[in-house]
C-alpha atoms as a PDB file:
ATOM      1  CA  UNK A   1      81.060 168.428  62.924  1.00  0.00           C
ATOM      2  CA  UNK A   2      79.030 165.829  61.732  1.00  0.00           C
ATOM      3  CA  UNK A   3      79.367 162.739  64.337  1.00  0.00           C
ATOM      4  CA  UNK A   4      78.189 160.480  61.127  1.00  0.00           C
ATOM      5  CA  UNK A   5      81.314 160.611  58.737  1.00  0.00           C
ATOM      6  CA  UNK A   6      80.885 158.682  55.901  1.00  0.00           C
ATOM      7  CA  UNK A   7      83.594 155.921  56.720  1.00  0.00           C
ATOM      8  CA  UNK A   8      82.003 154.776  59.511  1.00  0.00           C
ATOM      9  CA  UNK A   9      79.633 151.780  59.247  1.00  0.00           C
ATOM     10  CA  UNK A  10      75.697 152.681  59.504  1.00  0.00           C
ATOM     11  CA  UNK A  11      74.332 151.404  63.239  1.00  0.00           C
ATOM     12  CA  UNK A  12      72.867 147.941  62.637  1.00  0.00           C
ATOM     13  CA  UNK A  13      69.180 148.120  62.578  1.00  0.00           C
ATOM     14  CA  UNK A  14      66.334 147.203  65.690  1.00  0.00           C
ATOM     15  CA  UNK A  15      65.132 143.252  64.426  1.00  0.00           C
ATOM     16  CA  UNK A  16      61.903 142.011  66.512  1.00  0.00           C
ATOM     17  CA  UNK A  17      62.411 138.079  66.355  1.00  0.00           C
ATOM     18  CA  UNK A  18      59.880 135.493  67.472  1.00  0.00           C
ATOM     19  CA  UNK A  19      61.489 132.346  69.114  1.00  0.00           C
ATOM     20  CA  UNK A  20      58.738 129.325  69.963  1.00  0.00           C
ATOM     21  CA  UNK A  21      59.283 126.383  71.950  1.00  0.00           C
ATOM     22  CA  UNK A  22      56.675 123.515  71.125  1.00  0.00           C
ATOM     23  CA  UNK A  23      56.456 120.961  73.881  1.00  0.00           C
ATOM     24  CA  UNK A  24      53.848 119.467  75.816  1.00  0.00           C
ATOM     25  CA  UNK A  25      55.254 118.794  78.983  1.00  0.00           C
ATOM     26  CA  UNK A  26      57.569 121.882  79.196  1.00  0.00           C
ATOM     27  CA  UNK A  27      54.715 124.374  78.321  1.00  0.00           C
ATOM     28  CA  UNK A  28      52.525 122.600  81.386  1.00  0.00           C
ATOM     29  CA  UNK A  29      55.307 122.899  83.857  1.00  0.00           C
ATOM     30  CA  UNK A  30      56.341 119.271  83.835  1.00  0.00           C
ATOM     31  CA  UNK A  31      60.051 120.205  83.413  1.00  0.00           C
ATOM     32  CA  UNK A  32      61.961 123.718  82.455  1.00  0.00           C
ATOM     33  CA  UNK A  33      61.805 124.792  78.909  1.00  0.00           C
ATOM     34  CA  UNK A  34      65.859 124.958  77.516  1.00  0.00           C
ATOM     35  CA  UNK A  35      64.661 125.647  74.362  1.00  0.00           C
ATOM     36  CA  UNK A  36      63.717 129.577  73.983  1.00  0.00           C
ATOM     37  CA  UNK A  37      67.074 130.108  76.242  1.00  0.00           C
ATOM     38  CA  UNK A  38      69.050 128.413  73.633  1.00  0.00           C
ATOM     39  CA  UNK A  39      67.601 130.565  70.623  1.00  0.00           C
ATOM     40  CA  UNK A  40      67.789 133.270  72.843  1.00  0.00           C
ATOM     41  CA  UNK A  41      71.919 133.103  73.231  1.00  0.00           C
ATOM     42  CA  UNK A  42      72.246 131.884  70.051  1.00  0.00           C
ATOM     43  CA  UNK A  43      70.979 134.339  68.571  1.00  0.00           C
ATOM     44  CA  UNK A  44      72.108 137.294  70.870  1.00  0.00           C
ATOM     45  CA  UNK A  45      75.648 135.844  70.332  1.00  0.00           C
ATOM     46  CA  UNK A  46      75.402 135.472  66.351  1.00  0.00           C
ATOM     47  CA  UNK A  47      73.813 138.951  65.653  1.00  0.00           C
ATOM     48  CA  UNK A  48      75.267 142.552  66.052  1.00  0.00           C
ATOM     49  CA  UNK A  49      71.467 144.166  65.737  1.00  0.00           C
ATOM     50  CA  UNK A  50      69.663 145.143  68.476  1.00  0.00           C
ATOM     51  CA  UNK A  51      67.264 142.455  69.277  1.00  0.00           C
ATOM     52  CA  UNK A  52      63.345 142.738  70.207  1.00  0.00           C
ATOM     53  CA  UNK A  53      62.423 138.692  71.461  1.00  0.00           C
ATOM     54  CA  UNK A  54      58.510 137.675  71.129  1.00  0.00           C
ATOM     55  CA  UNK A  55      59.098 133.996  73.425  1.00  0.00           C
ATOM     56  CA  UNK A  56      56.328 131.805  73.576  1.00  0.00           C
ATOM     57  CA  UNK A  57      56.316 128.322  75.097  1.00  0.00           C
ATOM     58  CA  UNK A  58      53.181 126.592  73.890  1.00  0.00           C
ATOM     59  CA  UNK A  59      51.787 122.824  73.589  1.00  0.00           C
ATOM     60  CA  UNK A  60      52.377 120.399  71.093  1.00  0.00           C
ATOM     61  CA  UNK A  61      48.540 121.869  69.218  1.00  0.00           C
ATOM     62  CA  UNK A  62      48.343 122.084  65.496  1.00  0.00           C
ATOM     63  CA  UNK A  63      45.888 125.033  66.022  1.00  0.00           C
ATOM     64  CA  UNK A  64      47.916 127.012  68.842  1.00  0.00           C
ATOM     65  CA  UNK A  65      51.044 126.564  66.790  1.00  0.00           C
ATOM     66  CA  UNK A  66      49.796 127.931  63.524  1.00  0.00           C
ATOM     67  CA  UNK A  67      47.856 130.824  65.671  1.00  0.00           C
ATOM     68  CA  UNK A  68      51.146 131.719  67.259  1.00  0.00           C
ATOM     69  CA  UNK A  69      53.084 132.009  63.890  1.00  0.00           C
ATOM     70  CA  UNK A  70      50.382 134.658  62.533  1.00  0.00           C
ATOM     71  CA  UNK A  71      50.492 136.404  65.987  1.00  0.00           C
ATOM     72  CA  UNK A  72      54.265 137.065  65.283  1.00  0.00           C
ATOM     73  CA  UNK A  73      54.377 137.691  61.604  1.00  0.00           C
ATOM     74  CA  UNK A  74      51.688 139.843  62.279  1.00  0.00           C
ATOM     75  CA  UNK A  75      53.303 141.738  65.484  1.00  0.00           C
ATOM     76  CA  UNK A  76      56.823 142.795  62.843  1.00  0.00           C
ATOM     77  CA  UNK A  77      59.116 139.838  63.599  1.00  0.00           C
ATOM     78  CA  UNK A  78      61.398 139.268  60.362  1.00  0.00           C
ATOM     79  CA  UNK A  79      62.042 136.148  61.741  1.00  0.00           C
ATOM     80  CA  UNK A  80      60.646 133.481  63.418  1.00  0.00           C
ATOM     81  CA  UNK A  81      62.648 130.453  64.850  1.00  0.00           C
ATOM     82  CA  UNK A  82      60.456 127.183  66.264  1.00  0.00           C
ATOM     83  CA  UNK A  83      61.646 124.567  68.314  1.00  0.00           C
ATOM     84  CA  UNK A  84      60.599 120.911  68.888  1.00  0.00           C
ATOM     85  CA  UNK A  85      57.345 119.057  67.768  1.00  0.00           C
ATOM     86  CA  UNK A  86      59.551 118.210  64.419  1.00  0.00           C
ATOM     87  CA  UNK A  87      59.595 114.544  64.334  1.00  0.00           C
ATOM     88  CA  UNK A  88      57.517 111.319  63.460  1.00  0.00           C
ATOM     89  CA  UNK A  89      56.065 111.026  66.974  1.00  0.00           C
ATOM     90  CA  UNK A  90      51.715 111.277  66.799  1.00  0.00           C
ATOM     91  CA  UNK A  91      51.946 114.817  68.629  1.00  0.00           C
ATOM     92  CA  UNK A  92      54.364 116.232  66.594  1.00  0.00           C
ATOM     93  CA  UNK A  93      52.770 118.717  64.631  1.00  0.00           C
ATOM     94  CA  UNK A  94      55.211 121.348  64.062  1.00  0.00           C
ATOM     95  CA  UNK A  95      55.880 121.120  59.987  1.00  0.00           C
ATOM     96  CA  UNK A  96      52.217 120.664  59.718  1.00  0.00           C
ATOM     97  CA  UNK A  97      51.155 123.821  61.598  1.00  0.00           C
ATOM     98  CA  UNK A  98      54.239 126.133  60.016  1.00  0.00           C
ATOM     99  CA  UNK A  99      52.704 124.772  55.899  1.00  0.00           C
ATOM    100  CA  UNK A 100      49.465 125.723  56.987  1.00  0.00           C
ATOM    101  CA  UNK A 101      50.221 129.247  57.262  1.00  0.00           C
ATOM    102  CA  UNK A 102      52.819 129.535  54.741  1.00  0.00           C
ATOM    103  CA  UNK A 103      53.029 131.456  51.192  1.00  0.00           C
ATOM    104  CA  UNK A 104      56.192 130.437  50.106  1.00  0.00           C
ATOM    105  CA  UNK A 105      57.976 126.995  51.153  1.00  0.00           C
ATOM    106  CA  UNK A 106      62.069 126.945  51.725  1.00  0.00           C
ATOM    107  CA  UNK A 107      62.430 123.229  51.113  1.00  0.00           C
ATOM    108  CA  UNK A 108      66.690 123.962  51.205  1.00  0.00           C
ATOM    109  CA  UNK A 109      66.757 124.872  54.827  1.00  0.00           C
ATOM    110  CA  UNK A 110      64.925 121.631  56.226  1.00  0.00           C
ATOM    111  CA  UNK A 111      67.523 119.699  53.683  1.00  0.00           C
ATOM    112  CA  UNK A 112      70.593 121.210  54.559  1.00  0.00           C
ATOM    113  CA  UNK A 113      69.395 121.102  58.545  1.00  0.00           C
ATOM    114  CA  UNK A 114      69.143 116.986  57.868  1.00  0.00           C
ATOM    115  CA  UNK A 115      72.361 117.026  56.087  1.00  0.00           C
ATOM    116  CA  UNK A 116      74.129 118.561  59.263  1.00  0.00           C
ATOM    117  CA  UNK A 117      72.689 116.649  61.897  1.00  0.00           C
ATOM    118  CA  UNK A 118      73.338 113.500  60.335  1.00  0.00           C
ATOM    119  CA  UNK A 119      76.934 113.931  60.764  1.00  0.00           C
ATOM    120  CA  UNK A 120      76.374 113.542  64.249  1.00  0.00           C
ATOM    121  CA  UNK A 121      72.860 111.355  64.490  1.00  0.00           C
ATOM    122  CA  UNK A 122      71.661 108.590  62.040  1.00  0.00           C
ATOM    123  CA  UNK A 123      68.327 109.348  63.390  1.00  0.00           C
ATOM    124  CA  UNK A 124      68.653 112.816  61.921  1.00  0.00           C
ATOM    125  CA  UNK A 125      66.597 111.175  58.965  1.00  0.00           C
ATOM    126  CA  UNK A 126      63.553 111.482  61.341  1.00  0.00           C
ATOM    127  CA  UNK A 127      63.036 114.909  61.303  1.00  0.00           C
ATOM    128  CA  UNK A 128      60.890 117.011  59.535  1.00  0.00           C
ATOM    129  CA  UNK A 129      61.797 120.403  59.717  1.00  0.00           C
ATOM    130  CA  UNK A 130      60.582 122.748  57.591  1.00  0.00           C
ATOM    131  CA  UNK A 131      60.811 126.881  56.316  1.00  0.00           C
ATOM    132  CA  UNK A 132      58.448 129.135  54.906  1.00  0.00           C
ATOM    133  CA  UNK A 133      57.801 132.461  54.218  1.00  0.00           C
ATOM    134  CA  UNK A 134      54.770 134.017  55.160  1.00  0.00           C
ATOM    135  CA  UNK A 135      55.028 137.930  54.684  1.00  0.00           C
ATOM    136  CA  UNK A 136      57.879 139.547  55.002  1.00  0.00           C
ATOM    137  CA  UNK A 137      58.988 137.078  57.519  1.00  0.00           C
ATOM    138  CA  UNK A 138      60.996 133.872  57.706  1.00  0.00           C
ATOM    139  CA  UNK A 139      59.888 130.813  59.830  1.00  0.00           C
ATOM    140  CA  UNK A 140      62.051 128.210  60.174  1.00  0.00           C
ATOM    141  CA  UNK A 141      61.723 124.855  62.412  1.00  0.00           C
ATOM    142  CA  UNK A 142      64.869 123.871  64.382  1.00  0.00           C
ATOM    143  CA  UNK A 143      65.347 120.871  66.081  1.00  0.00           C
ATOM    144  CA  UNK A 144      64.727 120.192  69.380  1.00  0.00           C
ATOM    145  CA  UNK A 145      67.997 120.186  71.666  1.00  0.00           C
ATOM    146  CA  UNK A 146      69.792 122.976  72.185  1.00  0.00           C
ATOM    147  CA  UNK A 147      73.112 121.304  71.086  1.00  0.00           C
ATOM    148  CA  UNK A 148      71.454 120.688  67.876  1.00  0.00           C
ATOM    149  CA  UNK A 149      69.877 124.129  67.869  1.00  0.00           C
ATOM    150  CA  UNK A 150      73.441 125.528  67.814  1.00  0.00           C
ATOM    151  CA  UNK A 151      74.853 122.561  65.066  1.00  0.00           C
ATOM    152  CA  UNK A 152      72.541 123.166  62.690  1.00  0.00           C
ATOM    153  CA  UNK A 153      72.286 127.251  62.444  1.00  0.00           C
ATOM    154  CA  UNK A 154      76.294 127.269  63.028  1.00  0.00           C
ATOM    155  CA  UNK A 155      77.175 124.338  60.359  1.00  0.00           C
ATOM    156  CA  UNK A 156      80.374 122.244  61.233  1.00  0.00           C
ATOM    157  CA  UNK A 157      84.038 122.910  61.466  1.00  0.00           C
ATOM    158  CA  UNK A 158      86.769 121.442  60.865  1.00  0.00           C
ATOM    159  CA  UNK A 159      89.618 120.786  63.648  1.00  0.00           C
ATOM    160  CA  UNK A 160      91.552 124.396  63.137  1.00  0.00           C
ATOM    161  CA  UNK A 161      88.106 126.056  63.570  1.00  0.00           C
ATOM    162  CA  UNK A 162      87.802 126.754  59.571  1.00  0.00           C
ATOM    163  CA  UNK A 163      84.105 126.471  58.478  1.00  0.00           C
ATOM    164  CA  UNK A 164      83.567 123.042  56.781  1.00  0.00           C
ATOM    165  CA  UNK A 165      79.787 122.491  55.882  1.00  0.00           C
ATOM    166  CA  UNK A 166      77.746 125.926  56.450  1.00  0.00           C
ATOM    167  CA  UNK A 167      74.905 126.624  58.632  1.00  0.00           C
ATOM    168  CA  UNK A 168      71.168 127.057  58.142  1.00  0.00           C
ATOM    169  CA  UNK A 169      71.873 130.974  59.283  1.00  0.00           C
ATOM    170  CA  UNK A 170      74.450 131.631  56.773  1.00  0.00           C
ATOM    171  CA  UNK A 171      71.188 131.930  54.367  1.00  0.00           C
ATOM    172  CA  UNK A 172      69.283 133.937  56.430  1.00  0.00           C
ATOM    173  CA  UNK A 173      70.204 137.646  56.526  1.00  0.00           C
ATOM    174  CA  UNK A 174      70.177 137.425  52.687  1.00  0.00           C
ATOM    175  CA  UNK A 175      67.017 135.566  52.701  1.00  0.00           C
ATOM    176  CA  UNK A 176      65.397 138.340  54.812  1.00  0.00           C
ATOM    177  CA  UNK A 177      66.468 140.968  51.998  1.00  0.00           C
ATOM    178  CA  UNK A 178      65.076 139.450  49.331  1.00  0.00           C
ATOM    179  CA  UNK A 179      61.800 139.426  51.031  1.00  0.00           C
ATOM    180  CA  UNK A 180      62.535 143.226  51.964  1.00  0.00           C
ATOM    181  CA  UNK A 181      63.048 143.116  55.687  1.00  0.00           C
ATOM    182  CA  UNK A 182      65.653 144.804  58.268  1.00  0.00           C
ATOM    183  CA  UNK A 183      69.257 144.480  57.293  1.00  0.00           C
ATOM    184  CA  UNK A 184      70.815 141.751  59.379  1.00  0.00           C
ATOM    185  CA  UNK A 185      74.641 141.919  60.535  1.00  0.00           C
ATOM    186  CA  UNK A 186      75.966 138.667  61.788  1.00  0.00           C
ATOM    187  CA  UNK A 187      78.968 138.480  64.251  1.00  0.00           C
ATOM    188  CA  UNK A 188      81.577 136.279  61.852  1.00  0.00           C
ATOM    189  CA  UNK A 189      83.318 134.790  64.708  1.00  0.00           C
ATOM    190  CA  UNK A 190      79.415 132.640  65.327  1.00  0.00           C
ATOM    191  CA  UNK A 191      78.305 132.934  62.286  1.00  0.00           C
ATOM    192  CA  UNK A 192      79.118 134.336  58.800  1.00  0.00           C
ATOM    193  CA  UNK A 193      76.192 135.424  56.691  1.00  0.00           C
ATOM    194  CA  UNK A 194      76.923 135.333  52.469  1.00  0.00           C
ATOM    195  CA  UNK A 195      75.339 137.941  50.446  1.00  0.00           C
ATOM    196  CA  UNK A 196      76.406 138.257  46.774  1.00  0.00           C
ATOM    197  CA  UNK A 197      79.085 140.845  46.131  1.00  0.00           C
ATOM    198  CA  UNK A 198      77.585 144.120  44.217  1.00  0.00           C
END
């Protein structure tokens, strides 16, 4: 008998993601990075596929930052997540280093990332996150806390736990088809990706 029957669901497919963490002082050993540990749970929590992680902790260098990005988009990983370096500060380089190496610019997933965060920060307005495609893979810069790591890709709710503005990652798995990458399943109960109904 064939184990396979046709009613059960296909096994969600092997993703290799690349999660960055852009800081100065963390990547010299000043203090611990928090940042790849927060994509990492994140994301473990919010998808069903099996997950390959490329982590790199690197400094706040335009160069090294833009390097990195190629390095992952070149090594397979569909996506790429960035954290820190986003903001108005002179070393924050981040947005700068992600255009450089871009084909295609997301401008909807920096906007809707502001639109979020300001619902807890008025500050929010100081960030310059940014998305692009380069490949067949999706960077996107997050911000720099993991709290707000977690806001922004999960969205908000309202008080009974109903979703009330969506997250940057509701986008995403659909994003990654269109641009003909792995199949991503999201875990609803984190985070519920939207594809159009065929």
């Amino acid at each position: 008998m064939n184990p396979t029957s046709p009613t059960s669901p296909p096994a969600a497919a092997p993703v290799r993601i690349g999660i960055v963490s852009i800081s100065d002082r963390a990547s010299s050993g000043v203090y611990e990075d928090k940042g790849l540990p927060a994509l990492q749970d994140w994301l473990t929590r919010a998808l069903k596929n099996p997950i390959t992680f490329e982590p790199r902790l690197i400094p706040d260098e335009q160069a090294t930052i833009s390097a990195t990005l190629i390095e992952l988009v070149d090594a397979g990983c569909a996506l790429v997540l960035t954290t820190g370096g986003t903001g108005p500060a002179k070393r924050d380089v981040t947005p700068e280093a992600t255009l450089a190496v871009a084909h295609k610019e997301m401008p909807g997933f920096g906007e809707q990332m502001r639109q979020i965060s300001l619902a807890f920060v008025p500050t929010a307005i100081l960030s310059r996150q940014v998305a692009v495609i380069r490949d067949q893979s999706l960077i996107i810069n997050l911000p720099g806390q993991p709290k707000a790591i977690a806001e922004t890709l999960e969205g908000l709710k309202n008080a009974d736990g109903s979703q009330k503005v969506n997250g940057i990652f509701t986008a995403v798995p659909y994003c990654i088809d269109l641009i003909e990458g792995p199949y991503l399943e999201t875990n609803d109960a984190v985070c519920k990706a939207w594809r159009p109904k065929r």
